[in-house]
Protein backbone atom coordinates (compact mmCIF):
# COMPACT_ATOMS: atom_id res chain seq x y z
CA UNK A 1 0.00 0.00 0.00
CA UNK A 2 1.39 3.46 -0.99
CA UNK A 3 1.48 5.91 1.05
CA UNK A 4 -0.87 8.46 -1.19
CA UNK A 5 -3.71 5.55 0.01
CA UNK A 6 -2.71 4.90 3.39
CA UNK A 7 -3.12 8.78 3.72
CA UNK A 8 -6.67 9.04 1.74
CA UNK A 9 -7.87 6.04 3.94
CA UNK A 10 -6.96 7.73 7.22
CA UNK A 11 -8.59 10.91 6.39
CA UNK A 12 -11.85 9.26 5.03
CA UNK A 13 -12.27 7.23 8.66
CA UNK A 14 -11.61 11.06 10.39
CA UNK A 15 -14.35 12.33 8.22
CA UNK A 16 -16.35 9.44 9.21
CA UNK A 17 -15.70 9.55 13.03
CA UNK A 18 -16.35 13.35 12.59
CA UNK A 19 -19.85 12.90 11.29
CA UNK A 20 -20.90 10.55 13.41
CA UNK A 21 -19.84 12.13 16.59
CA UNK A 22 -21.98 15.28 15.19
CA UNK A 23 -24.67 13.52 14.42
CA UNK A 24 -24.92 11.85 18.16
CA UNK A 25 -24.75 15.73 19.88
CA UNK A 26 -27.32 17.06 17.70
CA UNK A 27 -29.94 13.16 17.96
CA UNK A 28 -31.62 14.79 20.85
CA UNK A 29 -32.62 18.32 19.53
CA UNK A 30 -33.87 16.10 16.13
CA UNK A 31 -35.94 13.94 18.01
CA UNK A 32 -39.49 14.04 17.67
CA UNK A 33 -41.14 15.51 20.91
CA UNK A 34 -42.98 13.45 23.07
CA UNK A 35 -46.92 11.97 22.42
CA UNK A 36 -49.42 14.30 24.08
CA UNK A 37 -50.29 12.76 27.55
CA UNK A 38 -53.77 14.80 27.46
CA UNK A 39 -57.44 12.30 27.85
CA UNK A 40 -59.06 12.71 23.74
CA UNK A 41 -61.74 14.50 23.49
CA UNK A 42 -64.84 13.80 21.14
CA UNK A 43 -65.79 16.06 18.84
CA UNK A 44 -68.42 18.80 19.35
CA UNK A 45 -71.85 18.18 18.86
CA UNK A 46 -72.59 21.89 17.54
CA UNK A 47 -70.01 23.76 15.92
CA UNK A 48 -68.08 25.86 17.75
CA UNK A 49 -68.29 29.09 15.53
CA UNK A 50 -70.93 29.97 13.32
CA UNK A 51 -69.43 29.31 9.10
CA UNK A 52 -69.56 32.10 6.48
CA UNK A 53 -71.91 29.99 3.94
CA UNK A 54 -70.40 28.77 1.01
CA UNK A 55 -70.48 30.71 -2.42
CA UNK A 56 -69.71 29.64 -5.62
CA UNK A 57 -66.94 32.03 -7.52
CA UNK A 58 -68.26 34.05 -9.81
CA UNK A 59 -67.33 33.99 -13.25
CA UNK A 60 -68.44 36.14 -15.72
CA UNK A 61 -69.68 35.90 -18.63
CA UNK A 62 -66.69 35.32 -21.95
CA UNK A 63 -69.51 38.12 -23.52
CA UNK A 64 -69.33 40.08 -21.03
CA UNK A 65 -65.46 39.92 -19.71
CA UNK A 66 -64.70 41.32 -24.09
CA UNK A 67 -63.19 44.71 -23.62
CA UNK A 68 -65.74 47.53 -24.37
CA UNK A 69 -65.62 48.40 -27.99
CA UNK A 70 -64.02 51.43 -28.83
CA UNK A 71 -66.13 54.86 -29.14
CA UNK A 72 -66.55 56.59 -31.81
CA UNK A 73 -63.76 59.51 -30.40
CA UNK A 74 -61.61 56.78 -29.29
CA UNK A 75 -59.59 54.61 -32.15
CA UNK A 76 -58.98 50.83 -31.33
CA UNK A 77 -55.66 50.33 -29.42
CA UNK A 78 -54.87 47.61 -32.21
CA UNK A 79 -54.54 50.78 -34.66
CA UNK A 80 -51.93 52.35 -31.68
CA UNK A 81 -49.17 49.39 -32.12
CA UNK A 82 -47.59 48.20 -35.03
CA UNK A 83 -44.36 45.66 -35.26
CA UNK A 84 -41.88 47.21 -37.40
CA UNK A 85 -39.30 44.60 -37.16
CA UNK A 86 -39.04 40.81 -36.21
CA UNK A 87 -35.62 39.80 -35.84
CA UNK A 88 -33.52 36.72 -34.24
CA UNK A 89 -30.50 37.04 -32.58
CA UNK A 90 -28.20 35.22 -34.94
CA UNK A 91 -25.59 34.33 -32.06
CA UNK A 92 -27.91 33.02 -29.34
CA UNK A 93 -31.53 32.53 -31.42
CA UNK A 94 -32.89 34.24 -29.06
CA UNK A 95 -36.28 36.21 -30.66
CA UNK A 96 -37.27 40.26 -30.61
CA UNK A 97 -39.68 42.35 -32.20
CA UNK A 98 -39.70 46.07 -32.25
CA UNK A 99 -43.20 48.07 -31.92
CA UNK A 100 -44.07 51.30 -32.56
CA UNK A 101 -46.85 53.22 -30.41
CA UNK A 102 -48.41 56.09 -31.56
CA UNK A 103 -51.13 57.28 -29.15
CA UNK A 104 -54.04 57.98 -31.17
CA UNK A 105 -56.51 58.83 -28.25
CA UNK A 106 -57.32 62.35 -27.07
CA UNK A 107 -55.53 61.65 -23.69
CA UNK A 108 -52.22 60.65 -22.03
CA UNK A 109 -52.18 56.69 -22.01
CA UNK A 110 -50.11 54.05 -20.80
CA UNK A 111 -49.64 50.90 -23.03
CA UNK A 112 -49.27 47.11 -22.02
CA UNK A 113 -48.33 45.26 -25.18
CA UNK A 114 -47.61 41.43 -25.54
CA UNK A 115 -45.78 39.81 -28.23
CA UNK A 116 -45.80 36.26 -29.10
CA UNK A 117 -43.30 34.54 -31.26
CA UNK A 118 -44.52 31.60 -33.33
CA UNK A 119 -42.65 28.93 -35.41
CA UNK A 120 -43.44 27.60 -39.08
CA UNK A 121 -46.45 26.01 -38.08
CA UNK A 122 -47.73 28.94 -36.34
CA UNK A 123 -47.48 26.90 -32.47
CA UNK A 124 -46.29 29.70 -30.12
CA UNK A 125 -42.28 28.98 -29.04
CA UNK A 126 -41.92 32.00 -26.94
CA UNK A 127 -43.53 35.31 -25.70
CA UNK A 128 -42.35 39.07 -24.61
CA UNK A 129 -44.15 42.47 -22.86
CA UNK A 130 -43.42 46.05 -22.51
CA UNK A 131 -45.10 48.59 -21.86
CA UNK A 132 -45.41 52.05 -22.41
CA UNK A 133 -45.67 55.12 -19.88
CA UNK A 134 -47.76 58.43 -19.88
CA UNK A 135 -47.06 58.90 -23.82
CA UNK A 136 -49.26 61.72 -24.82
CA UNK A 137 -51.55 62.08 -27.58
CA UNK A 138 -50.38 61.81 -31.17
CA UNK A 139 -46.94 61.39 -29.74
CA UNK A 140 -44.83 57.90 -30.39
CA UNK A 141 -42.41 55.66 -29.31
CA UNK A 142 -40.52 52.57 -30.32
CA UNK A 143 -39.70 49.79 -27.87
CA UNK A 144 -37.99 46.58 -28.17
CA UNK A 145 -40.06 43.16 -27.01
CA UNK A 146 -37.87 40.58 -26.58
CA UNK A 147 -38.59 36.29 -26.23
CA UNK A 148 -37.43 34.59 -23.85
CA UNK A 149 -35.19 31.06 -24.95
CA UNK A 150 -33.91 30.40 -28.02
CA UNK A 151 -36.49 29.79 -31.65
CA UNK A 152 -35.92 28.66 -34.55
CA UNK A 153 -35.26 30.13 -37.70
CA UNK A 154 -38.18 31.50 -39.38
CA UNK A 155 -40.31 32.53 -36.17
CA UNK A 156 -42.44 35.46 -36.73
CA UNK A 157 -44.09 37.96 -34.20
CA UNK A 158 -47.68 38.28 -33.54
CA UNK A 159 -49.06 41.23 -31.14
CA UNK A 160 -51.21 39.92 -28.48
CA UNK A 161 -53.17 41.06 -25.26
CA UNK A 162 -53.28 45.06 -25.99
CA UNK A 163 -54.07 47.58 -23.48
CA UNK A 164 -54.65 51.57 -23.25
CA UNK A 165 -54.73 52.72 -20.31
CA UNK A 166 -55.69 56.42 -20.11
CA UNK A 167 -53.36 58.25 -17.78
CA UNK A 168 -54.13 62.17 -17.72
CA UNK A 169 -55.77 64.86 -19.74
């Protein structure tokens, strides 16, 4: 036996002595506590606290939960957004799509905008947000939505889930 071994073998059965001698000072703060030495009881007969009564959540209608249509003053926010680039990241594959925002409402808005990034077929292989703060009306911006994970070649952008929020006068 070399010595290299003789070593290793010494310092494993330390190691192992070590553990175990920790593990025997710490048994009795790991040990489960003691069974309850207090008579059972039997249940109530009556409750003991009067129960809210049970409704069932409500859920509206799909009719009803559509955003309200826009007014005749008020332009769709689908007219506000507009994707003027859908690019992947060559290096890592990972998906972005650049929107433009032009407020076309009579008031300050804020924008949430969702992007989804779909292969070939069309399936969805990764999504993005942004959003857009207090931009006033007729003014514009351009942001960058980016996926998360890497697509394959060919993925296009779709916008989805749109909202204008109006912020100010």
């Amino acid at each position: 036996m070399t010595l290299a071994v003789g070593g290793g073998l010494v310092v494993a059965g330390a190691v192992v002595a070590l553990v175990y001698s920790a593990m025997s000072s710490v048994e009795d703060s790991i040990a489960l506590p003691p069974r309850s030495e207090a008579p059972y009881s039997e249940p109530y007969e009556e409750d003991p606290y009067e129960e809210e009564p049970y409704e069932e959540p409500y859920e509206e209608d799909p009719a009803e939960a559509a955003a309200p249509e826009p007014t005749a003053t008020e332009p769709d926010v689908k007219k506000d957004v507009t994707i003027t680039a859908c690019t992947r990241d060559p290096q890592i594959g990972w998906q972005s799509a650049k929107v433009k925002v032009v407020n076309g409402s009579s008031t300050t808005a804020s924008y949430h905008i969702g992007v989804e990034f779909l292969d070939k077929d069309g399936t969805k292989v990764a999504d993005g947000v942004t959003g857009v703060l207090d931009l006033g009306p007729g003014k514009s911006v351009v942001e960058e939505v980016h996926g998360l994970g890497e697509v394959p070649q060919g993925t296009t952008c779709r916008l989805v889930d749109l909202t204008r929020m109006p912020t100010g006068d």
